[in-house]
N, C-alpha and C. Protein backbone atom coordinates (compact mmCIF):
# COMPACT_ATOMS: atom_id res chain seq x y z
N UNK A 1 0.82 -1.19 0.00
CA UNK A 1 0.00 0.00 0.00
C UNK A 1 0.87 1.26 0.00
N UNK A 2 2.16 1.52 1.20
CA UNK A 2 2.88 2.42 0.76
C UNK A 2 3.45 2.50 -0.07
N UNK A 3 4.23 1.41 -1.23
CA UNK A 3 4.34 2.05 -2.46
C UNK A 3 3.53 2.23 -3.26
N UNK A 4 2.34 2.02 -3.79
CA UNK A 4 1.07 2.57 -4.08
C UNK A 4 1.22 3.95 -4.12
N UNK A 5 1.19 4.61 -2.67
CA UNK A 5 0.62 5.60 -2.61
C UNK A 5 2.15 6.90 -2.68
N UNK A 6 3.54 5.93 -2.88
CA UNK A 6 4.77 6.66 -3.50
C UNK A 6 4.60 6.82 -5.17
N UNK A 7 4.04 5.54 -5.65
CA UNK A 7 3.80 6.11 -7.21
C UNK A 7 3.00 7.00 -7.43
N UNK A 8 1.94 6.97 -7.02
CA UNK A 8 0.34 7.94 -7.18
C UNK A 8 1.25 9.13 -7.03
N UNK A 9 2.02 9.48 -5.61
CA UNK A 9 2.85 10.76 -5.36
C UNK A 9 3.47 11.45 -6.74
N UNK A 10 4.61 10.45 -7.04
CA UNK A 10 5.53 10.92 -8.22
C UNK A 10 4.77 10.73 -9.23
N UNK A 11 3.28 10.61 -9.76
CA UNK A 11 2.64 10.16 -11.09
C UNK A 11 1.91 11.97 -10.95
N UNK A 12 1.73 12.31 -9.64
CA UNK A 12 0.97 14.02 -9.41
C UNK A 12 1.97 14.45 -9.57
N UNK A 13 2.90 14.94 -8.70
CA UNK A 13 4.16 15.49 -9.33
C UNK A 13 4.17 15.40 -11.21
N UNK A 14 4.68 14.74 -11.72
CA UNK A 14 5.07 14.62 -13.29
C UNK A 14 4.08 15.35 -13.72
N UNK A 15 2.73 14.88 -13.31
CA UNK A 15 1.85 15.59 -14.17
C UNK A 15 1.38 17.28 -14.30
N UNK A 16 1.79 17.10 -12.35
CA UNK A 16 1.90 18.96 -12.56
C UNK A 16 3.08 19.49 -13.24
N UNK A 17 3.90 19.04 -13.35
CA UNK A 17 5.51 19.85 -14.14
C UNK A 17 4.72 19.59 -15.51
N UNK A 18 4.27 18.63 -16.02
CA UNK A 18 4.22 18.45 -17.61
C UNK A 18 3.06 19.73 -17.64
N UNK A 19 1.93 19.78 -16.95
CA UNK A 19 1.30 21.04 -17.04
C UNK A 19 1.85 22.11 -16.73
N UNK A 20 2.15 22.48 -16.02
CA UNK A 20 2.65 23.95 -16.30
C UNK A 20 4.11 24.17 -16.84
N UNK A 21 4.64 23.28 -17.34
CA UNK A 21 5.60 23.70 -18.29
C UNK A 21 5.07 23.65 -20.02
N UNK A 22 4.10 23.23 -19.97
CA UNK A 22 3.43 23.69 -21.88
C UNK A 22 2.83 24.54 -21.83
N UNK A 23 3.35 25.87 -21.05
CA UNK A 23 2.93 27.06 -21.59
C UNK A 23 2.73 27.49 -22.89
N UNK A 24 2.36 28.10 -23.82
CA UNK A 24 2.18 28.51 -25.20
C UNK A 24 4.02 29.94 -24.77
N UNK A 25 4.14 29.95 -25.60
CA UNK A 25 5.15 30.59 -25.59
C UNK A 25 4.47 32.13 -26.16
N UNK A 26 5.24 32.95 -25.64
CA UNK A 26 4.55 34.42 -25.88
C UNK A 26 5.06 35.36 -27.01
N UNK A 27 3.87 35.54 -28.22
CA UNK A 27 4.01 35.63 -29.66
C UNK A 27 5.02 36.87 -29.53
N UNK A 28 6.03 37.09 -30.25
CA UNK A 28 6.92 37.97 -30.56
C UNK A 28 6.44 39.13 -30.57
N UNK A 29 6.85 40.74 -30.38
CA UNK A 29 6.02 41.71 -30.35
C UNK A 29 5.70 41.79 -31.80
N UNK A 30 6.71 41.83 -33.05
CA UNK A 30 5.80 42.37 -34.55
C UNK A 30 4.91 41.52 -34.26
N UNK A 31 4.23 40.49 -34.09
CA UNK A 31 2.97 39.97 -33.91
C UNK A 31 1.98 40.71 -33.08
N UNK A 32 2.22 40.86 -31.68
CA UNK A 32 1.38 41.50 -30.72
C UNK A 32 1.04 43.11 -31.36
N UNK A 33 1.96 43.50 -31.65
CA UNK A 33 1.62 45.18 -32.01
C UNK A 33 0.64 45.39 -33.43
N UNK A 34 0.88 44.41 -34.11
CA UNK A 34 -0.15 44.96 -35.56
C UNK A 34 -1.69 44.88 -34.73
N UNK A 35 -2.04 45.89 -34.65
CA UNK A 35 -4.05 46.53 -34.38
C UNK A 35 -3.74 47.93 -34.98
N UNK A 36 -4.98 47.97 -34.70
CA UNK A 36 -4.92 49.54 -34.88
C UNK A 36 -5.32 50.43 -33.37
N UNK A 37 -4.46 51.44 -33.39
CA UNK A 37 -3.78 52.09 -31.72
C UNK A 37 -4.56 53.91 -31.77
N UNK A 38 -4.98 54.14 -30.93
CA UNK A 38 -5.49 55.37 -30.60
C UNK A 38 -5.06 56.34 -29.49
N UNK A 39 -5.04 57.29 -29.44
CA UNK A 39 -4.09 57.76 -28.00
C UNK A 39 -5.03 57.85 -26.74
N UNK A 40 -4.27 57.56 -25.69
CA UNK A 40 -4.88 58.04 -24.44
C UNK A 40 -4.40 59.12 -24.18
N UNK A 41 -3.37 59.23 -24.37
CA UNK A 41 -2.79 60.85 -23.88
C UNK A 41 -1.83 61.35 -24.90
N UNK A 42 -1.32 62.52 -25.16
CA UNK A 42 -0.56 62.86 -25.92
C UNK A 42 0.13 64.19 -25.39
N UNK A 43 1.67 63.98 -25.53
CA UNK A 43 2.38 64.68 -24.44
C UNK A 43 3.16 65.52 -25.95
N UNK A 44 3.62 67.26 -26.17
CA UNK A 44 3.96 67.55 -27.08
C UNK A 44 4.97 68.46 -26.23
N UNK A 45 6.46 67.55 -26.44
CA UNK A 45 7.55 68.24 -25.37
C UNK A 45 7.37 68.10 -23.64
N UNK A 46 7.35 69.10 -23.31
CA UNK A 46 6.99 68.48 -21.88
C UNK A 46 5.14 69.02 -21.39
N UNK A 47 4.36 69.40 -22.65
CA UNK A 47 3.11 69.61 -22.25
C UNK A 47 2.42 68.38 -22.94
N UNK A 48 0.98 67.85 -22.06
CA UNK A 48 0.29 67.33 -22.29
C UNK A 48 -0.71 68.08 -22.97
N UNK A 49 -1.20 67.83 -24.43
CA UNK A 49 -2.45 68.62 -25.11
C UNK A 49 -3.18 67.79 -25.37
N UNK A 50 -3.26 66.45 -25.00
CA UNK A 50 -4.35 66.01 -25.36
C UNK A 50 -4.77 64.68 -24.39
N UNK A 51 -6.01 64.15 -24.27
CA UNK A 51 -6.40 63.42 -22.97
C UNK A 51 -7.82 62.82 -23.47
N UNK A 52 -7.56 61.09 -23.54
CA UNK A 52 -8.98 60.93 -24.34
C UNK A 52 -10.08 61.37 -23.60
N UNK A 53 -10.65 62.29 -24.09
CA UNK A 53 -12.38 62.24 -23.00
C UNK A 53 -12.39 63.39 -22.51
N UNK A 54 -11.22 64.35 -22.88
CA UNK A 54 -11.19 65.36 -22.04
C UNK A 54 -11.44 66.84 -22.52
N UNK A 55 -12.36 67.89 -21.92
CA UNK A 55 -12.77 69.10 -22.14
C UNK A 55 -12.37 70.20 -22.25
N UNK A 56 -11.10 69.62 -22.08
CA UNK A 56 -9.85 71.28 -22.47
C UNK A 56 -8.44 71.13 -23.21
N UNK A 57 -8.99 69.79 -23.77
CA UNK A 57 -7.52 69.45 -24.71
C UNK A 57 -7.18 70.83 -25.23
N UNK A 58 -5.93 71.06 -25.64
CA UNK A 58 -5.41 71.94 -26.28
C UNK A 58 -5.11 71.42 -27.73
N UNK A 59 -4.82 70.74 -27.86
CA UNK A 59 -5.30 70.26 -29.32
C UNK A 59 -6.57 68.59 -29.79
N UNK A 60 -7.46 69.01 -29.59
CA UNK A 60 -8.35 68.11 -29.75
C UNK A 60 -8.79 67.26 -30.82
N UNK A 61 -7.88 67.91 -31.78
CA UNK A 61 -7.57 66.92 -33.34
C UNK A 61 -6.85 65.62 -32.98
N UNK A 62 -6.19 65.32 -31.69
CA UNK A 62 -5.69 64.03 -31.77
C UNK A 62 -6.81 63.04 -31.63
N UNK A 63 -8.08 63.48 -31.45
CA UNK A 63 -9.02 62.45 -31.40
C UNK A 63 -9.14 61.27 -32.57
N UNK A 64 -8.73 62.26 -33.83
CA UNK A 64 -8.60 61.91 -35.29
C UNK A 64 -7.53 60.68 -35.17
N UNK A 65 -6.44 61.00 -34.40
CA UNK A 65 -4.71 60.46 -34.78
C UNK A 65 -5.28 58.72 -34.38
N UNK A 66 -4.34 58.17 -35.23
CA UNK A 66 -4.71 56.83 -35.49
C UNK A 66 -3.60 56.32 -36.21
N UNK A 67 -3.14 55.00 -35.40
CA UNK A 67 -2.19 54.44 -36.07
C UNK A 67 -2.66 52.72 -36.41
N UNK A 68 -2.29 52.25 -37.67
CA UNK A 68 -3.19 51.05 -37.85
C UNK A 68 -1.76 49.93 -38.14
N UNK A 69 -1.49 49.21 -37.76
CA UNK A 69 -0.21 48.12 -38.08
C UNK A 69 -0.94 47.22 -38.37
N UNK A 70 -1.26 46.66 -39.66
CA UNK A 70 -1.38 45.02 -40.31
C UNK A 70 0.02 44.55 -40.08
N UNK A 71 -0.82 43.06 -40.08
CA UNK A 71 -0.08 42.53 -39.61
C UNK A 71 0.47 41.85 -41.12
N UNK A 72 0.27 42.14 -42.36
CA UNK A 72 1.07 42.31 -43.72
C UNK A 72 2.63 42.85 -43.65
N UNK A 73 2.33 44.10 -42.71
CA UNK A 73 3.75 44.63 -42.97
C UNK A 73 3.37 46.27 -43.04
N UNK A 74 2.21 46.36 -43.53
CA UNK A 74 1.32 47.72 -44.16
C UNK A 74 0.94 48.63 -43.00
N UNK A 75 1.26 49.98 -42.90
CA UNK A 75 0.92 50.72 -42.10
C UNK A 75 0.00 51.89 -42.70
N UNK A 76 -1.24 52.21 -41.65
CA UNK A 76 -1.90 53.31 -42.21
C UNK A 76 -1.64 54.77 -40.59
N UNK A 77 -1.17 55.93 -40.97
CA UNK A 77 -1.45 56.96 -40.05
C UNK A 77 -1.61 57.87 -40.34
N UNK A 78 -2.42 58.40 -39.09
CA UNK A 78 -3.52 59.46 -39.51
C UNK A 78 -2.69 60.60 -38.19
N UNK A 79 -2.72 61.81 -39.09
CA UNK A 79 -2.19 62.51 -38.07
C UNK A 79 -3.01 63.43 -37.35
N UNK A 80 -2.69 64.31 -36.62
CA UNK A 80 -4.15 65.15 -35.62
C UNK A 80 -4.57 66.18 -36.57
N UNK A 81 -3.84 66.60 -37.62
CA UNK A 81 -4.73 67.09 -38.47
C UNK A 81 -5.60 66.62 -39.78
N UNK A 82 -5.90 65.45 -39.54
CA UNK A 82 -6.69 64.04 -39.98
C UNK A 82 -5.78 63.84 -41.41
N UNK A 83 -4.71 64.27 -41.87
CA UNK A 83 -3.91 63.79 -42.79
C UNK A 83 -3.87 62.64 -42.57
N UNK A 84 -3.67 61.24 -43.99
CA UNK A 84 -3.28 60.17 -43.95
C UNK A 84 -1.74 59.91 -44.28
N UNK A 85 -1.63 58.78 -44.25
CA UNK A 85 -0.06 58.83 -44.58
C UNK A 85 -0.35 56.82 -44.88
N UNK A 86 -0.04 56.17 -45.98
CA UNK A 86 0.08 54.85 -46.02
C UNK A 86 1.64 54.49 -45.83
N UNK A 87 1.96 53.15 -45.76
CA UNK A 87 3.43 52.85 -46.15
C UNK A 87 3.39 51.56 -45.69
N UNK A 88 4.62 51.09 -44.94
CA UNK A 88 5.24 49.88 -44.30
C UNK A 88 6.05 50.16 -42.98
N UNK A 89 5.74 49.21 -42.04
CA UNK A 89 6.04 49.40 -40.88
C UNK A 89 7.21 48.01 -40.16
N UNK A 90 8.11 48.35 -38.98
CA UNK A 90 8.82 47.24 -39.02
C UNK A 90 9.01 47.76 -37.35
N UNK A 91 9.50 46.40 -36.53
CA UNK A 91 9.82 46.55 -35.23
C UNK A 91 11.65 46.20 -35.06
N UNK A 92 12.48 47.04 -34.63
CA UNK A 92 13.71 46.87 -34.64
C UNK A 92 14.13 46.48 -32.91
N UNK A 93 14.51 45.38 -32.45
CA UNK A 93 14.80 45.01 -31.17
C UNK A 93 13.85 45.26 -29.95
N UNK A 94 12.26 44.76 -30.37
CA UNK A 94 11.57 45.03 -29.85
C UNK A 94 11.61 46.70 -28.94
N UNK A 95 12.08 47.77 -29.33
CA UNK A 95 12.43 49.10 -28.71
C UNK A 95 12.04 50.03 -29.83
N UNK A 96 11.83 49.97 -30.89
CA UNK A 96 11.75 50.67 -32.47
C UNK A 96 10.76 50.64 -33.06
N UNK A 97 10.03 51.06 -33.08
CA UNK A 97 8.98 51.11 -34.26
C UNK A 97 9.22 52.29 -35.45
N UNK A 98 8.99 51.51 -36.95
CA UNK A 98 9.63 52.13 -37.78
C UNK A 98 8.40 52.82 -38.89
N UNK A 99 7.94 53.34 -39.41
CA UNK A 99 7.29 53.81 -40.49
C UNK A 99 7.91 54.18 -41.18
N UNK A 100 8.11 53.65 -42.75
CA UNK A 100 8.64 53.90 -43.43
C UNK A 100 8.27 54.13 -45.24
N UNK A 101 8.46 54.07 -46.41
CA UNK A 101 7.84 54.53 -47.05
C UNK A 101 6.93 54.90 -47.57
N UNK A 102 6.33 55.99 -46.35
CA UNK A 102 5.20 56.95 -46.23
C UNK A 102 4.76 57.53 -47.04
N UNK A 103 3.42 57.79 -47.54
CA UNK A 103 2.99 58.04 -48.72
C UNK A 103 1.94 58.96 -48.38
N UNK A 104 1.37 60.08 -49.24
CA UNK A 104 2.76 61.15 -49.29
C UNK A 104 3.74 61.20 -48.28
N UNK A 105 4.75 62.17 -48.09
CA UNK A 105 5.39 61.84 -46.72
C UNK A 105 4.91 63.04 -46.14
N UNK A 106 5.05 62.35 -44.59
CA UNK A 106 4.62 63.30 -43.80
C UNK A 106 5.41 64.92 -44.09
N UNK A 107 5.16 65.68 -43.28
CA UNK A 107 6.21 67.13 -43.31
C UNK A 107 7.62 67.06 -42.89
N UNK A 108 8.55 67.11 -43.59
CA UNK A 108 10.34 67.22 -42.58
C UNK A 108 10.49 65.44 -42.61
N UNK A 109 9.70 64.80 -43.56
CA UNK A 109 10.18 63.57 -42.32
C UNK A 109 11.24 62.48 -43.16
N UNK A 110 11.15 62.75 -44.72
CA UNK A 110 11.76 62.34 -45.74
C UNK A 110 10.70 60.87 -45.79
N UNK A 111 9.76 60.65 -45.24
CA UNK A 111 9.00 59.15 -45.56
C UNK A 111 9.03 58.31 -44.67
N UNK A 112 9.79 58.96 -43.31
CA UNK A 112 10.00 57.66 -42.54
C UNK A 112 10.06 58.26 -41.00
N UNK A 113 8.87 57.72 -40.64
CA UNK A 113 8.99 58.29 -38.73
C UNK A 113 9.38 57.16 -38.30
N UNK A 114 10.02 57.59 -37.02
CA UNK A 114 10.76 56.62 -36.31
C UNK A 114 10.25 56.91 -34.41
N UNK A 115 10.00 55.83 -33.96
CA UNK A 115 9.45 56.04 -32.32
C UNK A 115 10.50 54.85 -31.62
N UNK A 116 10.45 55.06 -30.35
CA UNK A 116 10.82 54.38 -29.24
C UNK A 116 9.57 53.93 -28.44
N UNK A 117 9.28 52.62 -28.26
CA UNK A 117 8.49 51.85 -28.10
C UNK A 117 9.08 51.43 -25.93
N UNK A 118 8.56 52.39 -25.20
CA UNK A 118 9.01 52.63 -23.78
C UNK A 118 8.13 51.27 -22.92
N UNK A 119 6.92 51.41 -23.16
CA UNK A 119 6.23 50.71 -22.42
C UNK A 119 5.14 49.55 -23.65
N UNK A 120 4.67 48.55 -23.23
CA UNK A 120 3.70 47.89 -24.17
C UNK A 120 3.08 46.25 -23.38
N UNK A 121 1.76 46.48 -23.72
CA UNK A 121 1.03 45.57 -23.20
C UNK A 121 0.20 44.79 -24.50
N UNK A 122 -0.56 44.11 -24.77
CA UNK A 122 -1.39 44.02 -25.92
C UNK A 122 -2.66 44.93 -25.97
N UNK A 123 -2.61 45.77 -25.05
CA UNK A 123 -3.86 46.35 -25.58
C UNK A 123 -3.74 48.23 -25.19
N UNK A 124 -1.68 48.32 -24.96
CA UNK A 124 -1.68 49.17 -24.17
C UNK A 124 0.32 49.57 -24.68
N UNK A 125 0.76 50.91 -25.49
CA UNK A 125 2.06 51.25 -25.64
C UNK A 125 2.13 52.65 -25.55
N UNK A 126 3.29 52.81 -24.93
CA UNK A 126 3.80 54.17 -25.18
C UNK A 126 4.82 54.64 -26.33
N UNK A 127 4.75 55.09 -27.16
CA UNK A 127 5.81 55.55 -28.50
C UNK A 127 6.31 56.92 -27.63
N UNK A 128 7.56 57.25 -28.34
CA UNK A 128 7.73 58.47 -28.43
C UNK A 128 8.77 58.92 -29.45
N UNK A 129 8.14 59.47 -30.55
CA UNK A 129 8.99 59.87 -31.45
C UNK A 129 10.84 60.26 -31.48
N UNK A 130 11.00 59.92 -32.32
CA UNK A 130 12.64 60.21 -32.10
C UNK A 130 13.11 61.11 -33.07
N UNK A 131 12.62 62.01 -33.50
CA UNK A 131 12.15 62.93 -34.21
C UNK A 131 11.07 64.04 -34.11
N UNK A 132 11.79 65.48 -34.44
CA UNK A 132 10.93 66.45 -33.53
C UNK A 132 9.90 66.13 -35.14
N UNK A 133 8.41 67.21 -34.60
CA UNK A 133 7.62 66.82 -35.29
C UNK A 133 7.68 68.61 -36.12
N UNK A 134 7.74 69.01 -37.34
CA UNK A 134 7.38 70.54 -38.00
C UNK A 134 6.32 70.44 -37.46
N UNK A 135 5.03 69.75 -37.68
CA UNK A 135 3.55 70.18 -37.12
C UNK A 135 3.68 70.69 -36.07
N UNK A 136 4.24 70.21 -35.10
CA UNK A 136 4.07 70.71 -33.62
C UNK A 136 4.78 71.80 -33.16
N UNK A 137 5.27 72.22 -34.05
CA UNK A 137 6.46 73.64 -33.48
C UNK A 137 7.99 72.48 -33.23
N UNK A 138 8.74 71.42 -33.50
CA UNK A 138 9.26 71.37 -33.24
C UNK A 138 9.98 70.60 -32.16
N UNK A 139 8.41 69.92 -31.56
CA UNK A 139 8.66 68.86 -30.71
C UNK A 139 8.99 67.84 -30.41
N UNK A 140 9.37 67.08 -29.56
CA UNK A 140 9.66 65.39 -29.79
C UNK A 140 7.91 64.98 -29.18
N UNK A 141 7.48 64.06 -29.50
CA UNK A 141 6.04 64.03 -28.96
C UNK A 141 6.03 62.28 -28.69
N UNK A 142 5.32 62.11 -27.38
CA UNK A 142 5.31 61.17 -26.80
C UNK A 142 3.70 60.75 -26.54
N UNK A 143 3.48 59.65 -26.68
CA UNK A 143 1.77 58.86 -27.71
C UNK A 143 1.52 57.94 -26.53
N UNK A 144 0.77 57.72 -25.70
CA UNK A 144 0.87 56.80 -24.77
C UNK A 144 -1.01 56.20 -25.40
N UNK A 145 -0.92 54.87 -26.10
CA UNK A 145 -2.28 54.55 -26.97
C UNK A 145 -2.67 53.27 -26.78
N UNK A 146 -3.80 53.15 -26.71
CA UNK A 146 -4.59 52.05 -26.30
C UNK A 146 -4.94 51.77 -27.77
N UNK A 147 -5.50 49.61 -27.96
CA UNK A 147 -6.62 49.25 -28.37
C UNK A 147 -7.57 48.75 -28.00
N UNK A 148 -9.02 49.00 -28.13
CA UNK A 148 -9.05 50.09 -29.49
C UNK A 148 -9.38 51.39 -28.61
């Protein structure tokens, strides 16, 4: 009976390690990031002008701003002054997000914005341009955006 109840032991054991070690492994970010992303807040230098939901944005055109990543490769963005911009998008060391031959191109930007990717959840990133923006006077601007 006590070895009985030593196998039953080591047969629970095995079976809990074999379960919780077949975790699904966690999809690479270019996978996780293609949705399409909207801002919660939008910081231009060290001011905040914009705040989803909120009654005194200072610029309230980011309601418009919209960034869309297929998961093709294809990027669509929309800037706060509801300009589009199509192209192709790429993730460099999970830290980079790239937009690149932008169509038309944005202003100053030669076709290709470039962000730093600070924080990210699947339904939840912070960008912040690495590149000041001409629209904005000149700013570096930092996107903290939910989906959807």
């Amino acid at each position: 009976m006590r070895k009985n109840k030593t196998i039953l032991w080591y047969l629970v054991i095995a079976l809990a390690i074999v379960v919780t070690g077949c975790k699904k492994p966690v999809p690479p970010l270019s996978e996780r990031i293609a949705k399409a992303w909207s801002p919660e807040t939008v910081t231009e230098g060290s001011t905040v002008v914009f705040t989803k939901g909120g009654a005194s944005n200072t610029r309230p055109g980011y309601s418009n701003w919209r960034l869309t990543l297929n998961s093709s490769g294809t990027a669509t963005y929309t800037e706060f002054d509801n300009n589009t911009f199509t192209g192709q998008w790429e993730v460099q060391g999970d830290t980079r997000l790239i937009l690149k031959n932008l169509n038309p191109q944005p202003t100053g930007s030669g076709g290709t914005i470039e962000f730093t990717i600070s924080d990210f959840t699947d339904t939840r990133m912070t960008l912040t341009r690495t590149t000041t923006s001409v629209k904005t006077g000149g700013t570096i601007n930092k996107y903290t955006l939910t989906n959807p």
